[in-house]
C-alpha atoms as a PDB file:
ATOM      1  CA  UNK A   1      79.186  87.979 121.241  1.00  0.00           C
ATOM      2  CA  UNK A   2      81.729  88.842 118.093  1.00  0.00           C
ATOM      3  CA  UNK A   3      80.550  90.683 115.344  1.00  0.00           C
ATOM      4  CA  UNK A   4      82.463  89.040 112.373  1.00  0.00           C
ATOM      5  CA  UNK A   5      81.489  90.088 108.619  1.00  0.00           C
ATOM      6  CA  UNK A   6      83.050  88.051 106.000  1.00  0.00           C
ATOM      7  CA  UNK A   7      86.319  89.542 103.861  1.00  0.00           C
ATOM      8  CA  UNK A   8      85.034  90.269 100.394  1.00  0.00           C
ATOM      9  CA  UNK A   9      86.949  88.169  97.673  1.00  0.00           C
ATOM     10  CA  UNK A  10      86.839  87.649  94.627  1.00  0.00           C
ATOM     11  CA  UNK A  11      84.560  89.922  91.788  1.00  0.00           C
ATOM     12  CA  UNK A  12      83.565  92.044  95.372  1.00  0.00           C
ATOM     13  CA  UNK A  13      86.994  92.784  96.300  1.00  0.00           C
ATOM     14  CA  UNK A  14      88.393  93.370  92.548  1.00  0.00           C
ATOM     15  CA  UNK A  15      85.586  96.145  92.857  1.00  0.00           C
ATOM     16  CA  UNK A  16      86.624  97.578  95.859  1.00  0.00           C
ATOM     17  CA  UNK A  17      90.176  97.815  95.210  1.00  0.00           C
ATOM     18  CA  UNK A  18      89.350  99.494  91.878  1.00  0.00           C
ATOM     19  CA  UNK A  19      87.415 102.157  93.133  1.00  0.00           C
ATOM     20  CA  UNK A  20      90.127 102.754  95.930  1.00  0.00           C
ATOM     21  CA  UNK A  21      92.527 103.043  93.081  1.00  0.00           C
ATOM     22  CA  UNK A  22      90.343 106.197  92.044  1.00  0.00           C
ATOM     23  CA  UNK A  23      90.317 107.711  95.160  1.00  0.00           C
ATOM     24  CA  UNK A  24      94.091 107.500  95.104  1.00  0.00           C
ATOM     25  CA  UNK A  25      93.887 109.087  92.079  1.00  0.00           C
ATOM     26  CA  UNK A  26      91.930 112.147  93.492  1.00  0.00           C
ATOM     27  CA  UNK A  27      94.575 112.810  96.084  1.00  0.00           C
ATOM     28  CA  UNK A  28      96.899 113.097  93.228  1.00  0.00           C
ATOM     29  CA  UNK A  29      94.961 115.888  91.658  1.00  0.00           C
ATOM     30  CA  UNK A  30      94.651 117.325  95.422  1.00  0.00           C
ATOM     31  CA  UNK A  31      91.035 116.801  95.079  1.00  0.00           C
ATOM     32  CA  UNK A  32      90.321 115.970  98.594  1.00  0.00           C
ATOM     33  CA  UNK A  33      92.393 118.748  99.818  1.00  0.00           C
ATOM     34  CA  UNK A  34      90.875 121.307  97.397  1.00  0.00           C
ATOM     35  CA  UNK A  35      87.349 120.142  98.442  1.00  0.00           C
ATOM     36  CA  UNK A  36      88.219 120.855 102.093  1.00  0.00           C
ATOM     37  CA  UNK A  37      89.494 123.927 101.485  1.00  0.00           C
ATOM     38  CA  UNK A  38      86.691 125.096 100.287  1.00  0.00           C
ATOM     39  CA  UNK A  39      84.498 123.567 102.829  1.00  0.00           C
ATOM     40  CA  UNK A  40      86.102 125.446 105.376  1.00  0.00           C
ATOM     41  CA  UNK A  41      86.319 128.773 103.810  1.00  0.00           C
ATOM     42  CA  UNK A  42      82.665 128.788 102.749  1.00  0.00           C
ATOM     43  CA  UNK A  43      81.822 127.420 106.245  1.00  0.00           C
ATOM     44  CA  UNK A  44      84.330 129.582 107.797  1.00  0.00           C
ATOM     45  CA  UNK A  45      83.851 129.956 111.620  1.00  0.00           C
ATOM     46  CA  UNK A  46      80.550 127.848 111.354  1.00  0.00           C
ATOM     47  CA  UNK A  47      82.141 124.584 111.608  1.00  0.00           C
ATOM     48  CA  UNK A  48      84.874 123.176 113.574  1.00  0.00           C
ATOM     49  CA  UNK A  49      88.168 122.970 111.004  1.00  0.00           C
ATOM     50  CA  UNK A  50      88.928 119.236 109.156  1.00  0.00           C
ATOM     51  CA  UNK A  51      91.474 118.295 110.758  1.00  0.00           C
ATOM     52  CA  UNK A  52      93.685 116.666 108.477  1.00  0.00           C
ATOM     53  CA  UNK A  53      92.722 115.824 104.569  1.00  0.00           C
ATOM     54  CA  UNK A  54      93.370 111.965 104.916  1.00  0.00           C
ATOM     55  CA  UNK A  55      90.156 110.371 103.751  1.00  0.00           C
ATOM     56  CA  UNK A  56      88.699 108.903 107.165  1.00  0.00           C
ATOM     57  CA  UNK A  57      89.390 112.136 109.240  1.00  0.00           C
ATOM     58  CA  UNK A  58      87.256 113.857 106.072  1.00  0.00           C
ATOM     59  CA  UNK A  59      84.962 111.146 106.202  1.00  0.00           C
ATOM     60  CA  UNK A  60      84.342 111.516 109.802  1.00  0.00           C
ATOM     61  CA  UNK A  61      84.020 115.551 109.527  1.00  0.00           C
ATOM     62  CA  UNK A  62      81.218 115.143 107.312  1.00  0.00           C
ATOM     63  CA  UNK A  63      79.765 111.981 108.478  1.00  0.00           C
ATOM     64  CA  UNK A  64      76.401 113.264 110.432  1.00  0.00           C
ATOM     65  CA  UNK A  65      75.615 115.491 107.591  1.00  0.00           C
ATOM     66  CA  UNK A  66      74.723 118.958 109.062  1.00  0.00           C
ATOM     67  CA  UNK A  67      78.209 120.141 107.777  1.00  0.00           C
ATOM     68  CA  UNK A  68      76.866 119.323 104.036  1.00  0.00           C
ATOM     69  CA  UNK A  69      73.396 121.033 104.810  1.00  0.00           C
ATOM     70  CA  UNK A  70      75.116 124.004 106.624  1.00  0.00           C
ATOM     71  CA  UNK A  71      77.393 124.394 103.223  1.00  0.00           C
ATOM     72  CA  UNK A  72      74.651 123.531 100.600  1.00  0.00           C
ATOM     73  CA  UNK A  73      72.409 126.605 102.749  1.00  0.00           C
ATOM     74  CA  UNK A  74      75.318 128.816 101.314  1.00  0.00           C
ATOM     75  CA  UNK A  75      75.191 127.885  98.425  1.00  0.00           C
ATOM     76  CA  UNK A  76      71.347 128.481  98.190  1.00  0.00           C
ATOM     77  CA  UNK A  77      71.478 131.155 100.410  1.00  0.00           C
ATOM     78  CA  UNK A  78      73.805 132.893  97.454  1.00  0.00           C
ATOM     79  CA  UNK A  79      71.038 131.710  94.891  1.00  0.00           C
ATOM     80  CA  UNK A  80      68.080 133.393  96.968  1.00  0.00           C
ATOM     81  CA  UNK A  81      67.015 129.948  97.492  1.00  0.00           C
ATOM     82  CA  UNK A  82      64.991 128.865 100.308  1.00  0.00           C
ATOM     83  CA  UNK A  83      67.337 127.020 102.913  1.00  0.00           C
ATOM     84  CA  UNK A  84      67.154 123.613 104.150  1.00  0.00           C
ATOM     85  CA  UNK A  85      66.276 121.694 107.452  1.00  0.00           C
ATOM     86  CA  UNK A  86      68.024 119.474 108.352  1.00  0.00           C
ATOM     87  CA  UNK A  87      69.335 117.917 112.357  1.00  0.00           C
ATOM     88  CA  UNK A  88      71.928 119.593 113.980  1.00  0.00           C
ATOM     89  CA  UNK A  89      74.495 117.098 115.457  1.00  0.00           C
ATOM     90  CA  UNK A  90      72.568 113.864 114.225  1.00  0.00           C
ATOM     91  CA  UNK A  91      74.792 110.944 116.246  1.00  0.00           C
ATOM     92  CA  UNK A  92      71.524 108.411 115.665  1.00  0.00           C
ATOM     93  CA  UNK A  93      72.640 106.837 111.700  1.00  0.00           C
ATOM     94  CA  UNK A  94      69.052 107.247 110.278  1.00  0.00           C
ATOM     95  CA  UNK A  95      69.291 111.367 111.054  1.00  0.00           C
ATOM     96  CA  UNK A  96      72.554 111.391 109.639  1.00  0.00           C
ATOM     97  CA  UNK A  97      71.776 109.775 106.542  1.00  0.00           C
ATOM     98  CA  UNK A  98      68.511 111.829 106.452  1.00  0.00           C
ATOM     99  CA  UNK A  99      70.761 114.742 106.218  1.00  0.00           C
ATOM    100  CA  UNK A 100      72.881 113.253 103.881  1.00  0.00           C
ATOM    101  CA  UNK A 101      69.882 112.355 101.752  1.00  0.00           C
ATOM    102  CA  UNK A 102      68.818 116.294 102.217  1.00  0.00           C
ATOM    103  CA  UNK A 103      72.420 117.702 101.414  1.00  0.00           C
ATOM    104  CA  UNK A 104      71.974 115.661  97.876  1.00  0.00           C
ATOM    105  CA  UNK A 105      68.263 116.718  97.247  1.00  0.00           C
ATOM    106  CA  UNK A 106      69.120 120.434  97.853  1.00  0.00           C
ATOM    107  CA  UNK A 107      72.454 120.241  95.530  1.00  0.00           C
ATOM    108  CA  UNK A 108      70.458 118.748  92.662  1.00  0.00           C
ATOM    109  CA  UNK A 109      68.053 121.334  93.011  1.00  0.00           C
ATOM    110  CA  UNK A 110      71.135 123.901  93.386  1.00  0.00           C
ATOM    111  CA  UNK A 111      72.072 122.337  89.703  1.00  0.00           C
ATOM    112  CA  UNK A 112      74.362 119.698  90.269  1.00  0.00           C
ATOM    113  CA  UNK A 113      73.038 116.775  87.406  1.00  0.00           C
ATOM    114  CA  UNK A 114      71.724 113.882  90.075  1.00  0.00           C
ATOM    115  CA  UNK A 115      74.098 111.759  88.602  1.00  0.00           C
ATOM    116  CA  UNK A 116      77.224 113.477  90.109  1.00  0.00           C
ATOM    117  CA  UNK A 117      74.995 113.079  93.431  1.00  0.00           C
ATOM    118  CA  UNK A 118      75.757 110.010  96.174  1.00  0.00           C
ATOM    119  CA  UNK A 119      74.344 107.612  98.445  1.00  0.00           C
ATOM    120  CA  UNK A 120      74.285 108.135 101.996  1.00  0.00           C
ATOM    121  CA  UNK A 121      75.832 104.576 102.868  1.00  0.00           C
ATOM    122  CA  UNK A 122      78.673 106.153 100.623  1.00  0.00           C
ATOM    123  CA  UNK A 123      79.682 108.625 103.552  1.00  0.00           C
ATOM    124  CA  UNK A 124      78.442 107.284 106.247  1.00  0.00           C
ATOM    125  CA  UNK A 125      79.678 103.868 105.901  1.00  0.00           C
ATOM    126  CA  UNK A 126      83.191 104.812 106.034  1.00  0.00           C
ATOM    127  CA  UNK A 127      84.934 102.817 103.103  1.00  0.00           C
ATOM    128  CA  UNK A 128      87.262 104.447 101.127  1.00  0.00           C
ATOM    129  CA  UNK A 129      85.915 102.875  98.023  1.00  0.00           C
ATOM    130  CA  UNK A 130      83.093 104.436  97.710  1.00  0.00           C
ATOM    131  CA  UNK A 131      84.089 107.603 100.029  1.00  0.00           C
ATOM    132  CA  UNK A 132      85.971 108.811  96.523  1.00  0.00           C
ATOM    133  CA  UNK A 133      81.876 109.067  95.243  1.00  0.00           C
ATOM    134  CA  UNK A 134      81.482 112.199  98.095  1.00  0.00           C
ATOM    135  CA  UNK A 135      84.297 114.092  97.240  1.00  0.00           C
ATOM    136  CA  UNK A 136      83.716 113.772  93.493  1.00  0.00           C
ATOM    137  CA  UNK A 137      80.282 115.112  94.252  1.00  0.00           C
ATOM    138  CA  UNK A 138      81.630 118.015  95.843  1.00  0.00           C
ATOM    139  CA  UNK A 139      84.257 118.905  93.438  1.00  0.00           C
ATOM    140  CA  UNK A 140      81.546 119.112  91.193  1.00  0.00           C
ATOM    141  CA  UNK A 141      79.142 120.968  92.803  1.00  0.00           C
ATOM    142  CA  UNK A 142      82.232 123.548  93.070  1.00  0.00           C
ATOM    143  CA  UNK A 143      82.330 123.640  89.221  1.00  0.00           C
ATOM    144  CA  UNK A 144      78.389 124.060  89.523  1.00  0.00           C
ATOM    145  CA  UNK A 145      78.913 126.960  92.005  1.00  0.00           C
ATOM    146  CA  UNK A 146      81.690 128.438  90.032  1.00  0.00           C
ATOM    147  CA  UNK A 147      79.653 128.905  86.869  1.00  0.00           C
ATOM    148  CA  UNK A 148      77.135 130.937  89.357  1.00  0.00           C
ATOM    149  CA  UNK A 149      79.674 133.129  90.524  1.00  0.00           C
ATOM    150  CA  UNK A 150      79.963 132.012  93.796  1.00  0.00           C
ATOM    151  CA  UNK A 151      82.058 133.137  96.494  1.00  0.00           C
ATOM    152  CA  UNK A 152      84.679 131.806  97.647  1.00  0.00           C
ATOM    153  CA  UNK A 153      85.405 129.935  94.625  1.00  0.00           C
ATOM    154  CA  UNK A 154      86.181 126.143  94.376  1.00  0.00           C
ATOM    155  CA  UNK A 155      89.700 124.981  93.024  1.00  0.00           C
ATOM    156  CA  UNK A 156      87.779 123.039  90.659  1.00  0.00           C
ATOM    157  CA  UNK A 157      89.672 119.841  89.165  1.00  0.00           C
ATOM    158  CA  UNK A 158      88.639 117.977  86.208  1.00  0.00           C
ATOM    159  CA  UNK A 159      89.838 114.353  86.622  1.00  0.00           C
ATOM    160  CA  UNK A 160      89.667 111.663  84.428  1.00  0.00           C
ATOM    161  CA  UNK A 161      86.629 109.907  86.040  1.00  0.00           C
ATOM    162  CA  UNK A 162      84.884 107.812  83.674  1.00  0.00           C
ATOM    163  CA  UNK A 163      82.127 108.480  86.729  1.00  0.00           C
ATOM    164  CA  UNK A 164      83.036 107.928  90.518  1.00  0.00           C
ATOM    165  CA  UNK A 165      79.370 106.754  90.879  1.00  0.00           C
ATOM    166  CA  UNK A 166      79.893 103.319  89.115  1.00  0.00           C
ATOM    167  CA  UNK A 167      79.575 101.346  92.114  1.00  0.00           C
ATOM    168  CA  UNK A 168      75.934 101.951  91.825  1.00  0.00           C
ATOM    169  CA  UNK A 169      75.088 100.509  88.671  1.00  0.00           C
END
């Protein structure tokens, strides 16, 4: 049997193709780029390498989580925080968007406001559009570990976002 899911027109797609528009825009402040640069220097040898910094090879990289709760451990770990759980190597989509759900829960309570935080569907689903809602959340929560000295630091980027996480409202 096909699985077939509907296009999206009309107010739906106008949506979409807007907040694609913004993700565009982040690769031409290097955003993405910067965001997995830091990734992999905080991670360093504790994570296989991105292996490019077009969005869906990024999206995949990050896609079961444990990356995000291995970095946002750092990042505690640098606080004296106490570190996360979380599933190594989650391939079933509830574990991986438990993770996800962790990796946001730990950041807020790193500092990052919970607004600059995302939904799980956002990575795991794999849509651009709302993809760009992930790697504003990181970029931030390099500005947020910047301001605590952390090292290495993030390339932070201020972009003109009006707020990546509009999709949700």
């Amino acid at each position: 049997m096909a699985n077939y899911k509907a296009k999206k027109a009309g107010q739906t797609l106008a949506a979409m193709k807007k907040l694609e528009a913004r993700y565009d825009d982040l690769e031409r402040f290097g955003i993405p780029e910067k965001v997995v640069t830091w990734l992999g220097a905080t991670l360093g040898s504790g994570h296989q390498p991105c292996p490019s910094t077009q969005w869906r090879q990024i999206q995949f990289w990050m896609r079961d989580g444990s990356l995000l709760c291995k970095f946002i451990n750092k990042l505690r770990e640098s606080r004296g925080l106490p570190l996360i759980k979380y599933q190594g190597n989650a391939h079933v989509p509830l574990v991986a968007m438990e993770n996800i759900d962790t990796f946001n829960r730990a950041a807020v309570e790193y500092g990052l406001p919970q607004a600059d935080t995302f939904s799980s569907s956002d990575l795991y689903d794999a849509h651009k559009a709302t993809f760009v809602n992930v790697i504003a959340c990181i970029n931030n929560l390099g500005n947020e570990a910047n301001k605590k000295g952390f090292s290495p630091a993030h390339d932070y980027v201020e972009w003109p976002q009006q707020q990546a996480n509009d999709i949700h409202t």
